[in-house]
N, C-alpha and C. Protein backbone atom coordinates (compact mmCIF):
# COMPACT_ATOMS: atom_id res chain seq x y z
N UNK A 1 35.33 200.01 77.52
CA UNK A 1 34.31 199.69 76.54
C UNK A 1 33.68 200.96 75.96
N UNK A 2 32.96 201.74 77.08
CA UNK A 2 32.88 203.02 76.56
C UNK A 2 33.98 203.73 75.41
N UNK A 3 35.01 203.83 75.45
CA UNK A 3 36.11 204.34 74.75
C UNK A 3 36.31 203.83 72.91
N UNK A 4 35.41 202.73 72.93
CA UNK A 4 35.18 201.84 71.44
C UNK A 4 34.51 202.75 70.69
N UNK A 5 33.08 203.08 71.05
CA UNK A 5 31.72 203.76 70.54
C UNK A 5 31.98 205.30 70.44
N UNK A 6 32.82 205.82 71.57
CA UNK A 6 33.78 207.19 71.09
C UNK A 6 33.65 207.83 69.65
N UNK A 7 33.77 207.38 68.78
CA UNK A 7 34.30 207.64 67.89
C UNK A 7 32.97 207.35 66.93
N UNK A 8 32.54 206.29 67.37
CA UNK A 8 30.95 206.26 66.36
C UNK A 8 29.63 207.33 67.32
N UNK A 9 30.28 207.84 68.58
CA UNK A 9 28.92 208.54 68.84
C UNK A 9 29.06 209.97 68.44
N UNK A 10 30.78 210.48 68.26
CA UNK A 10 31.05 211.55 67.74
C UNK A 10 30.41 211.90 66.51
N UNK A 11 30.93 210.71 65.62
CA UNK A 11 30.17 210.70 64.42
C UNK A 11 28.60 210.93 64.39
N UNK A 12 28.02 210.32 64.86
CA UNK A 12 26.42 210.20 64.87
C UNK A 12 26.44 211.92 65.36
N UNK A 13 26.73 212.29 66.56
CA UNK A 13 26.57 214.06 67.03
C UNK A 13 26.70 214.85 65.77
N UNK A 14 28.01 214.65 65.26
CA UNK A 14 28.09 215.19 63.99
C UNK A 14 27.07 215.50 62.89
N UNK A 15 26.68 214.18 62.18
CA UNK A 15 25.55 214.07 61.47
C UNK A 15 24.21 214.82 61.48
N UNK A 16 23.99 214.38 63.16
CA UNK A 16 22.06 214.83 63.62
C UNK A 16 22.80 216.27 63.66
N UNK A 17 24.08 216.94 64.10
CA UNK A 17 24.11 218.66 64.44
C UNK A 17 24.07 218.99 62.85
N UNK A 18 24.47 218.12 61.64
CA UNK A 18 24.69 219.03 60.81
C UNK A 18 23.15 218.45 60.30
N UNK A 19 22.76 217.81 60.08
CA UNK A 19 21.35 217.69 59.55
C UNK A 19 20.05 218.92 60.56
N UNK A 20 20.60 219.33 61.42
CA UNK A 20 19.93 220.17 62.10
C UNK A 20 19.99 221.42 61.70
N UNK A 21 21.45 221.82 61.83
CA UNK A 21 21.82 222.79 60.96
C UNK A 21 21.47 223.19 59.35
N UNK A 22 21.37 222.14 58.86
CA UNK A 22 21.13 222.51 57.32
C UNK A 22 19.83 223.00 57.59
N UNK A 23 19.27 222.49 57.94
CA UNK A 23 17.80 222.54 57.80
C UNK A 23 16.91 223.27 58.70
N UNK A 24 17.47 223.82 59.44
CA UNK A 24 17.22 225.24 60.38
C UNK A 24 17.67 226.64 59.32
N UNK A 25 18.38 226.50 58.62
CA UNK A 25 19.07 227.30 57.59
C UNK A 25 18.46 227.51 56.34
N UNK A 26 18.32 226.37 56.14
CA UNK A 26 17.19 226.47 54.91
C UNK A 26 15.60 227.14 55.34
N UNK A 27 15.25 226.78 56.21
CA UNK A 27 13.98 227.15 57.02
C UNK A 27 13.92 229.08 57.30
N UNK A 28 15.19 228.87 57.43
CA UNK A 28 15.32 230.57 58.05
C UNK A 28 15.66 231.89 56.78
N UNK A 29 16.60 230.81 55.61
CA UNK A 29 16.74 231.87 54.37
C UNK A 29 15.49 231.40 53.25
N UNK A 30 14.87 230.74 53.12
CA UNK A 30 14.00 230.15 52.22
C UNK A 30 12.10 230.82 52.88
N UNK A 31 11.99 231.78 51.07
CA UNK A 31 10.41 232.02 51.81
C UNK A 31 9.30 231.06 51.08
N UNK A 32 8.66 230.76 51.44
CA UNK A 32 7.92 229.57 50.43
C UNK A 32 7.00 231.11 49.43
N UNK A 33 6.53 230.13 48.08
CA UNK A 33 5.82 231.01 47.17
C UNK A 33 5.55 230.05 45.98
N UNK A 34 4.15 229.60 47.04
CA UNK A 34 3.30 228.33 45.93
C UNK A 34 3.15 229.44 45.14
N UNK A 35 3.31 228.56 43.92
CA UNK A 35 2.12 228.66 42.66
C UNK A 35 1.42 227.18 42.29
N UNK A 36 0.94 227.73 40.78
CA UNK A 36 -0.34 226.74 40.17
C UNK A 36 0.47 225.57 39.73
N UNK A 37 1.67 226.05 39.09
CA UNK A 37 2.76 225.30 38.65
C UNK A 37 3.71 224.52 39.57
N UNK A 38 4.09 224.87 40.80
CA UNK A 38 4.62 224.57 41.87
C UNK A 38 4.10 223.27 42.31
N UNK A 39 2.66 223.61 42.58
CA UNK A 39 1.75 222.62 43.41
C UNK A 39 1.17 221.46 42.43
N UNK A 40 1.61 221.60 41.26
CA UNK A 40 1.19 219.88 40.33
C UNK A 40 2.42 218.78 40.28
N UNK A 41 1.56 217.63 40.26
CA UNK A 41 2.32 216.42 40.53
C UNK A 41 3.67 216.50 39.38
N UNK A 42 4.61 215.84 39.70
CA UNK A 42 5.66 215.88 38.62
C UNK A 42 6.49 214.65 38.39
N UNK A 43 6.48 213.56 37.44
CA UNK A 43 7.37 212.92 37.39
C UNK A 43 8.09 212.70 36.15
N UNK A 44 9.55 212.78 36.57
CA UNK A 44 10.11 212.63 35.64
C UNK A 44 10.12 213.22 34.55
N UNK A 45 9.83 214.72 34.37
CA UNK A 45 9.58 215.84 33.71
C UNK A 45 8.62 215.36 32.68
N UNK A 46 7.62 214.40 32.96
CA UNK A 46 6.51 214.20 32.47
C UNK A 46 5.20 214.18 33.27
N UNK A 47 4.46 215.48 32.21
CA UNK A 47 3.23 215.60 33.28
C UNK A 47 2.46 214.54 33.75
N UNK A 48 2.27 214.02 34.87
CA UNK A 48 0.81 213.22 35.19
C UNK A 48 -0.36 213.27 34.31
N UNK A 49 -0.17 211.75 33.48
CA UNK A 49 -2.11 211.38 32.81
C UNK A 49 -2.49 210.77 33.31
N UNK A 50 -3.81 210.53 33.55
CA UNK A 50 -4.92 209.86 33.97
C UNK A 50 -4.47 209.35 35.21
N UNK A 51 -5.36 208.92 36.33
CA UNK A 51 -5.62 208.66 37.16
C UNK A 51 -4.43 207.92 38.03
N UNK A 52 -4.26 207.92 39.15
CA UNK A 52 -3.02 207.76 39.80
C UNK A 52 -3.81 205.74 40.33
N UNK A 53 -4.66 205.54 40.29
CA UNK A 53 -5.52 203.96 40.22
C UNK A 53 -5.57 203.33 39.18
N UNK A 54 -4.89 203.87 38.21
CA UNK A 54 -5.42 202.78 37.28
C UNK A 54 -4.38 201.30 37.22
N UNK A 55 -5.35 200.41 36.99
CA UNK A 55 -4.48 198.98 36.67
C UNK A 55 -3.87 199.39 35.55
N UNK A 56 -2.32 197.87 35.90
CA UNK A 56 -1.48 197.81 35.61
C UNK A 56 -1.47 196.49 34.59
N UNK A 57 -0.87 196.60 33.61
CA UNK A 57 -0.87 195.18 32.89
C UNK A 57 -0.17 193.93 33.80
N UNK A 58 -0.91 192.98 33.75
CA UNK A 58 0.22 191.82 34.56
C UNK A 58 1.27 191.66 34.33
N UNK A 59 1.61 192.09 32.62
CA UNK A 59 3.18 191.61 32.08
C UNK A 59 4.07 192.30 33.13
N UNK A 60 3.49 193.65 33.28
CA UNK A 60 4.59 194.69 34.27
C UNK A 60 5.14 193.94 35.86
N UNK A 61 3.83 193.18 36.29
CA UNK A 61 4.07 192.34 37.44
C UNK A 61 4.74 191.18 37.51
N UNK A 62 4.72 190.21 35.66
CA UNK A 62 5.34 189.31 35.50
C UNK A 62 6.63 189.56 35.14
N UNK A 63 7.13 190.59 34.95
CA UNK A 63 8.86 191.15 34.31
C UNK A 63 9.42 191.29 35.76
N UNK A 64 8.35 192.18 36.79
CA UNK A 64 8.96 192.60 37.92
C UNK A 64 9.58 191.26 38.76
N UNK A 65 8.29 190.14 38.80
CA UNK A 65 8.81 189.30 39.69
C UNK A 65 9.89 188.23 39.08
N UNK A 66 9.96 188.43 37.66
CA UNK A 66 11.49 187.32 37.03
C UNK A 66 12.14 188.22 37.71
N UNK A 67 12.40 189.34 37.10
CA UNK A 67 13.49 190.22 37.32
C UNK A 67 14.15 189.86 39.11
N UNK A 68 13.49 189.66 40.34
CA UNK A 68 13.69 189.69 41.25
C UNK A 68 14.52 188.46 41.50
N UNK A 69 13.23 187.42 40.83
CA UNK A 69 13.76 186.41 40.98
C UNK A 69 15.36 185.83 40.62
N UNK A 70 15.50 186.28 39.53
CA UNK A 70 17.01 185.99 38.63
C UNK A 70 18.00 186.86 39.54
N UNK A 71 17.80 188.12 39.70
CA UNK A 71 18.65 189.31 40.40
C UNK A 71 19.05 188.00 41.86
N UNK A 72 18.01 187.83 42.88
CA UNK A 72 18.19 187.08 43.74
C UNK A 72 18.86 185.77 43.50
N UNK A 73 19.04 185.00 42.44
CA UNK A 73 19.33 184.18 42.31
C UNK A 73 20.71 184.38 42.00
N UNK A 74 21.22 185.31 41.39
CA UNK A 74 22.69 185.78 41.02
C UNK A 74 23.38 186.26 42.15
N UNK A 75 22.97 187.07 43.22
CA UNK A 75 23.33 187.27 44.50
C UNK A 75 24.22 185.88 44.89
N UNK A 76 23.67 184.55 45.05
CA UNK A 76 24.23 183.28 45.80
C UNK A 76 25.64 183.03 44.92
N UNK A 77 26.10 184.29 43.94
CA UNK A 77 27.16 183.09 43.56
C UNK A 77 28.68 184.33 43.98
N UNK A 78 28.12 185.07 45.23
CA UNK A 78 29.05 186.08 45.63
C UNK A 78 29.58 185.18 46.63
N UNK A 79 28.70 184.52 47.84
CA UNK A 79 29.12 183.85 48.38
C UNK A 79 30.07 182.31 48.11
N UNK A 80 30.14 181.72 46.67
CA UNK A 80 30.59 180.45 46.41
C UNK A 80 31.66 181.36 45.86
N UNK A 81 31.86 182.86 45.35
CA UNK A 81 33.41 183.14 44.67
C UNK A 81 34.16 183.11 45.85
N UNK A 82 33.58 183.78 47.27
CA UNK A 82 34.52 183.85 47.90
C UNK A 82 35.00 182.86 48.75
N UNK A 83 34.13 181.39 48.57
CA UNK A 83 34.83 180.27 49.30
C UNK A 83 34.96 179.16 47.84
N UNK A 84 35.18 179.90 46.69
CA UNK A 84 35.83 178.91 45.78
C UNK A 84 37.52 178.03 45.87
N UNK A 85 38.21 179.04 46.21
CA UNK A 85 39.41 177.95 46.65
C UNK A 85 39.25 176.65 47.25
N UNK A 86 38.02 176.93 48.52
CA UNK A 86 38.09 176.12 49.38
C UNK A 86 37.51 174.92 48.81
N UNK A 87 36.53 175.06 47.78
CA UNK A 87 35.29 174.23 47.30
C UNK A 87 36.11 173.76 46.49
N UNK A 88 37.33 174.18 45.84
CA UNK A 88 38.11 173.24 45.01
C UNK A 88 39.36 172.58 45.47
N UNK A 89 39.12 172.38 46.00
CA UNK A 89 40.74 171.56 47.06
C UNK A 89 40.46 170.54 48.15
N UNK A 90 40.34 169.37 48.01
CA UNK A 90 40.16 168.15 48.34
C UNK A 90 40.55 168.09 49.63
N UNK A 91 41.23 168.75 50.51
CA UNK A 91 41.90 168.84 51.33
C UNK A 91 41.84 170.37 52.26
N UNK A 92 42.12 170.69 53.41
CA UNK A 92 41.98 171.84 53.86
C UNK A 92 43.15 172.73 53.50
N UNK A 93 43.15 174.17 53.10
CA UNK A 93 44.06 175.09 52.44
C UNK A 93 45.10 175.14 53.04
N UNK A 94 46.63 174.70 52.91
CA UNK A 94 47.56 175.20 53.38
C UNK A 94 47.86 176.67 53.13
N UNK A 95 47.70 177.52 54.44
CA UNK A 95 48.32 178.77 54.32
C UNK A 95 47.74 179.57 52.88
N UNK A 96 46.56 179.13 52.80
CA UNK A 96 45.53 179.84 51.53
C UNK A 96 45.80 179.00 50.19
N UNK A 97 46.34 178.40 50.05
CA UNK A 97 46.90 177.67 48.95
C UNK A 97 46.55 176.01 48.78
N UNK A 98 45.93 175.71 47.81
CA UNK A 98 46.12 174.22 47.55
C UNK A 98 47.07 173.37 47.21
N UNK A 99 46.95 172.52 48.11
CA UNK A 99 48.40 171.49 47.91
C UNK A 99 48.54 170.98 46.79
N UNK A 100 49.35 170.93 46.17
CA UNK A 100 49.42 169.90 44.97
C UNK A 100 49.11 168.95 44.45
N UNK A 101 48.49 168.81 43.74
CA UNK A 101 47.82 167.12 43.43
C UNK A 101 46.22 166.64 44.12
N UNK A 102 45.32 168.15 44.97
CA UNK A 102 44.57 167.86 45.48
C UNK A 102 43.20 168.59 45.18
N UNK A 103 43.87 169.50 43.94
CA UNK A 103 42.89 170.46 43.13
C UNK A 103 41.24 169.15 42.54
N UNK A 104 39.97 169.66 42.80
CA UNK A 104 38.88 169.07 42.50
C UNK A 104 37.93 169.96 42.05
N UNK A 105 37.57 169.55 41.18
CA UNK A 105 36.47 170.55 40.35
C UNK A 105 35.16 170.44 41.50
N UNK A 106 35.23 170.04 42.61
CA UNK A 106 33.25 170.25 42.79
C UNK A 106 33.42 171.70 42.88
N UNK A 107 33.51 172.91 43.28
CA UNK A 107 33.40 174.17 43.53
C UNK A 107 32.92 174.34 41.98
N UNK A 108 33.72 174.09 41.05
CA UNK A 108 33.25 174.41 39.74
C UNK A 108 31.87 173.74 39.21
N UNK A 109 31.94 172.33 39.55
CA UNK A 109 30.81 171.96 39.08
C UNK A 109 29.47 172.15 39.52
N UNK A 110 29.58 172.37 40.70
CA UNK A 110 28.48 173.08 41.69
C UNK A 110 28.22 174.06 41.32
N UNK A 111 28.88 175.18 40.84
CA UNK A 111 28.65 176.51 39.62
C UNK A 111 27.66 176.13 39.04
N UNK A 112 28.23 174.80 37.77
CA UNK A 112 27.69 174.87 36.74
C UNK A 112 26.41 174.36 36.82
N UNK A 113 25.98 173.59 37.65
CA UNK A 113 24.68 173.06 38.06
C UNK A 113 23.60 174.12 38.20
N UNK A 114 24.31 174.91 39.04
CA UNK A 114 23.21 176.05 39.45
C UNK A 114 23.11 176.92 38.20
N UNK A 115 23.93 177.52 37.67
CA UNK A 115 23.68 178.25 35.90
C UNK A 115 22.88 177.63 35.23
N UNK A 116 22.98 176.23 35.25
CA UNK A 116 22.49 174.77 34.35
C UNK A 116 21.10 175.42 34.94
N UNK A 117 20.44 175.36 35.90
CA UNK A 117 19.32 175.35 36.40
C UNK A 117 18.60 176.92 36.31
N UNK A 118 19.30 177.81 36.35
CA UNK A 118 18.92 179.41 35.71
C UNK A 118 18.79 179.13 34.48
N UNK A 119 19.57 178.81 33.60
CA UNK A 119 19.34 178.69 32.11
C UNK A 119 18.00 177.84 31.79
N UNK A 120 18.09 177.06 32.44
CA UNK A 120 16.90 176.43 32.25
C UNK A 120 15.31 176.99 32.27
N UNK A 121 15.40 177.35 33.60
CA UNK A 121 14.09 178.43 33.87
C UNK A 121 14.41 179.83 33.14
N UNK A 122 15.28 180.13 32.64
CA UNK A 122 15.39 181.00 31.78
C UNK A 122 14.93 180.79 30.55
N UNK A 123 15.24 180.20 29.92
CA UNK A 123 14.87 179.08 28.73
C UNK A 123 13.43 179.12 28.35
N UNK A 124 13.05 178.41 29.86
CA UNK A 124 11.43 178.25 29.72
C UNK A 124 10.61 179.54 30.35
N UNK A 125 11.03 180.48 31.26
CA UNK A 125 10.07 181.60 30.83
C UNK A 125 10.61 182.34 28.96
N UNK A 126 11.51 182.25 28.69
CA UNK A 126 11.86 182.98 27.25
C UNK A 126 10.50 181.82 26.11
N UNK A 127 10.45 180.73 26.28
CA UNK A 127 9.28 179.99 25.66
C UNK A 127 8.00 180.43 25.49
N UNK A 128 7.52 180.32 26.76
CA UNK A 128 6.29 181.00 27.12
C UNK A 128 5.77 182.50 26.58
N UNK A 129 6.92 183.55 26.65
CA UNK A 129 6.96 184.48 25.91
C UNK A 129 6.45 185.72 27.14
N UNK A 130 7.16 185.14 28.37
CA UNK A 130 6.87 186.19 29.80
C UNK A 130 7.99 187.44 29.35
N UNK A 131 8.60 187.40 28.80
CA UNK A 131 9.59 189.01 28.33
C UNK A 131 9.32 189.64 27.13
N UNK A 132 8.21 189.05 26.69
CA UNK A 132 7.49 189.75 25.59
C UNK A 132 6.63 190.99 26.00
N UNK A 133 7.04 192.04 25.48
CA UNK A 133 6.36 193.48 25.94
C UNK A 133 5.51 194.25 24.76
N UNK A 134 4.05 193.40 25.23
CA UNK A 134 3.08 193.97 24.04
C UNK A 134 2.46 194.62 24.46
């Protein structure tokens, strides 16, 4: 049993010696030399305005949480591609393959239900006017 993990604890030694290494190295050729410029906030090669507290428009919170929502909702259809054969064949797979004459759309229609039902709530936040960015 020991003899399995071999090979993943080598690896792991590997990693922490070279993450040790880099960074003992960097530590030892690197002299620090703040400046005024050094030490200000930086993002995205745009300077920091105003206050790092200030509120946020809700729209930003209402885009964030569709966005999650839909993203998450598109995730579930990784799992139905990869048992779509099965969801369409009336019968259990011979040797990966559907028998003849036993092909059934529920795998498909079960798709379309669930799209049917994104489109929908898609539909109706696009109504409301929640992806409107004023």
């Amino acid at each position: 049993m020991e003899r399995t993990y071999l090979p993943v604890l080598l690896l792991l030694g590997f990693v922490v010696m070279n993450a040790v290494m880099m960074l003992g190295l960097s530590h030892l050729t690197l002299r620090p030399r703040p400046t005024a410029v050094k030490q200000t906030p930086y993002e995205s090669g745009i300077p920091a305005l105003g206050d790092a507290r200030e509120r946020f428009s809700v729209k930003f919170y209402m885009v964030a949480v569709l966005f999650i929502i839909f993203d998450i909702e598109t995730v579930f259809m990784i799992p139905w591609g990869a048992q779509f054969r099965q969801l369409s064949c009336a019968v259990p797979l011979a040797g990966n393959i559907c028998p003849a004459g036993n092909t059934s759309f529920f795998g498909l229609a079960e798709m379309l239900v669930f799209i049917g039902i994104l489109l929908v709530g898609f539909a109706y936040v696009w109504k409301k006017g929640a992806l409107q960015w004023d």
